[in-house]
Protein backbone atom coordinates (compact mmCIF):
# COMPACT_ATOMS: atom_id res chain seq x y z
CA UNK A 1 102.08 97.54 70.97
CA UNK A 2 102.19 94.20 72.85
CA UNK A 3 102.46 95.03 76.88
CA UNK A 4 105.45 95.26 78.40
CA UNK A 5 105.59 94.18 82.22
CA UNK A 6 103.63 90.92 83.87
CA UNK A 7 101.34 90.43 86.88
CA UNK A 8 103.93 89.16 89.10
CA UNK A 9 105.80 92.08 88.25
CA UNK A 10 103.40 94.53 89.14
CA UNK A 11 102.54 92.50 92.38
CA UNK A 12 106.19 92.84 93.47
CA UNK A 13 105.54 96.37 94.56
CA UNK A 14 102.53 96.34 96.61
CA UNK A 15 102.97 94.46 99.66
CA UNK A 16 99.58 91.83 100.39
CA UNK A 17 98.51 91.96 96.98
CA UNK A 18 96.81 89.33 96.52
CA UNK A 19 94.56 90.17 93.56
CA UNK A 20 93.92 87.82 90.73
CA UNK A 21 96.33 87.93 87.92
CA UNK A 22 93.25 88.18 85.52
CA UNK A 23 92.22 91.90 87.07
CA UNK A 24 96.13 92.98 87.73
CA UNK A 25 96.29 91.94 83.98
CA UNK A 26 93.14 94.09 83.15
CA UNK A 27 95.15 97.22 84.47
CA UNK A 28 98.41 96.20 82.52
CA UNK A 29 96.59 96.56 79.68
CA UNK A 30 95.11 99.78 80.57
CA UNK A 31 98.41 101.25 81.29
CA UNK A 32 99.81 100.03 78.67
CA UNK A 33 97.32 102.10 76.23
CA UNK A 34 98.22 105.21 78.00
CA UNK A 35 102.24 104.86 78.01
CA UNK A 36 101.47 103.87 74.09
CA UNK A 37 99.75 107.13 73.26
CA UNK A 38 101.59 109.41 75.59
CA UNK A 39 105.03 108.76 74.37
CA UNK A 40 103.80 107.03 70.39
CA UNK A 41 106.17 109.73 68.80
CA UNK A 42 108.64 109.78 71.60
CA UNK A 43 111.86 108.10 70.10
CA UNK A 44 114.41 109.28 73.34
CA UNK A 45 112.82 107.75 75.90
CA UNK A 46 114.04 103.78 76.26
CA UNK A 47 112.53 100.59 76.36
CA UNK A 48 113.19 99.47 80.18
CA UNK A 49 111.92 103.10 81.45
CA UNK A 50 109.06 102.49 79.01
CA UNK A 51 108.35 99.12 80.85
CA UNK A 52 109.26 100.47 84.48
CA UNK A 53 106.67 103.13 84.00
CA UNK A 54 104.18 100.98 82.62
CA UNK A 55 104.60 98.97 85.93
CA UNK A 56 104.34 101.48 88.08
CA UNK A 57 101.49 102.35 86.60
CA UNK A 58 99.97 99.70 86.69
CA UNK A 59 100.66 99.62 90.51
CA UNK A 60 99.10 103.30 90.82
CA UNK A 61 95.99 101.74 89.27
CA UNK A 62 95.58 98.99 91.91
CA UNK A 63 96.08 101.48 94.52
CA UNK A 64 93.99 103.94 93.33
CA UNK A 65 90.66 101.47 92.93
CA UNK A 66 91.42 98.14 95.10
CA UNK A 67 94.51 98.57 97.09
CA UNK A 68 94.33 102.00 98.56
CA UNK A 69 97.00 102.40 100.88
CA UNK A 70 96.12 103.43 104.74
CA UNK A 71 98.34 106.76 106.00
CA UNK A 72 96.60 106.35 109.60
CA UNK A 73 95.23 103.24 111.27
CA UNK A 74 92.92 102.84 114.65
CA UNK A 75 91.34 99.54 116.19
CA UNK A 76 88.75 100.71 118.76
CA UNK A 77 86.14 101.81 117.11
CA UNK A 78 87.41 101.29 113.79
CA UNK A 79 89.22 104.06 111.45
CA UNK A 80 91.25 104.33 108.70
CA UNK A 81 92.68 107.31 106.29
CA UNK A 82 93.97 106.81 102.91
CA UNK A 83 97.34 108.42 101.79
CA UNK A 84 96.23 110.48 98.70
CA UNK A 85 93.16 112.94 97.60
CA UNK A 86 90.73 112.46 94.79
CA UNK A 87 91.65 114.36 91.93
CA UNK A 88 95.58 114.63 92.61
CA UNK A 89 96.21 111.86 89.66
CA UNK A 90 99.51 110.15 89.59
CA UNK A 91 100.59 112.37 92.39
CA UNK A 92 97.55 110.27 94.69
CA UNK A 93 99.84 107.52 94.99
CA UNK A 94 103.17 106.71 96.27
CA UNK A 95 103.63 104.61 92.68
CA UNK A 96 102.25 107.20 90.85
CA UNK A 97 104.86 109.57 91.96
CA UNK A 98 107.14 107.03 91.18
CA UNK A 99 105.65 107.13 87.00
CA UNK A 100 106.49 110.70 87.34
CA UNK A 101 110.34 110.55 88.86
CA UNK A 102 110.80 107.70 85.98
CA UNK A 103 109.29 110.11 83.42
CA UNK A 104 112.19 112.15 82.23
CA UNK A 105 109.81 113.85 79.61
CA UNK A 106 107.31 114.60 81.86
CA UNK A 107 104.99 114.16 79.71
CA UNK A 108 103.15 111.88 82.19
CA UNK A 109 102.39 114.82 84.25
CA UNK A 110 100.72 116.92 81.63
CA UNK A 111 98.69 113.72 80.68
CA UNK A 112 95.08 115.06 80.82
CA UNK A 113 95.42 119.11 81.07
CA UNK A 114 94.84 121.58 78.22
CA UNK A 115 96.95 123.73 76.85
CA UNK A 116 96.13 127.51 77.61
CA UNK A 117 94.65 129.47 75.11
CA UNK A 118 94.69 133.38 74.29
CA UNK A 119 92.39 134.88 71.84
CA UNK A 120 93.39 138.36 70.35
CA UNK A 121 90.62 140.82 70.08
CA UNK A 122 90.41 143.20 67.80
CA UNK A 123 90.13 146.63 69.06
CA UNK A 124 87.30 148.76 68.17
């Protein structure tokens, strides 16, 4: 499926990006490839929330790699803390909580965990 948002787009919701539309385009079409497989069989879920979470991904991608956002700054002496943890996914960034408020299937937020699994044992 052909992508659905645009570099300017995306740029629109990070303040000071400045990044080159070639590498913001790069992440469109990584985003892109995950909204396709997470919701390929998903027939409820519309076009424009389709495209507004394939922004917002898009913008949780920048964030995550080139424009981390700062939750504390200091001048003397330097010092700066970034809003998020590793390993928190979508929930890192302030855009990728937004992918999950726009996912109404939430199927964004059980992107990449297993499914339990119980094995019966047979008594002896």
């Amino acid at each position: 499926m052909a992508v659905r948002t645009t570099a300017t787009e995306v740029k629109q919701l990070i303040e000071g990006c400045d990044t080159s539309d070639s590498i913001v385009s790069a992440m469109i079409t990584s985003a892109s490839a995950i909204v396709d497989q997470v919701f390929e069989d998903d027939e409820d879920i519309g076009d424009v929330l389709l495209e507004e979470i394939e922004r917002w991904l898009t913008a949780h991608m920048l964030a995550s790699s080139l424009w981390r956002t700062a939750s504390d700054e200091e001048v003397g002496d330097g010092r700066v803390k970034y809003t998020g943890q590793w390993g928190m996914k979508l929930e890192s960034t302030p855009y990728g909580q937004m992918v999950l408020t726009l996912d109404t299937t939430g199927k964004m937020a059980k992107m990449g965990k297993s499914g339990a699994m119980i094995t019966a044992i047979e008594s002896f």
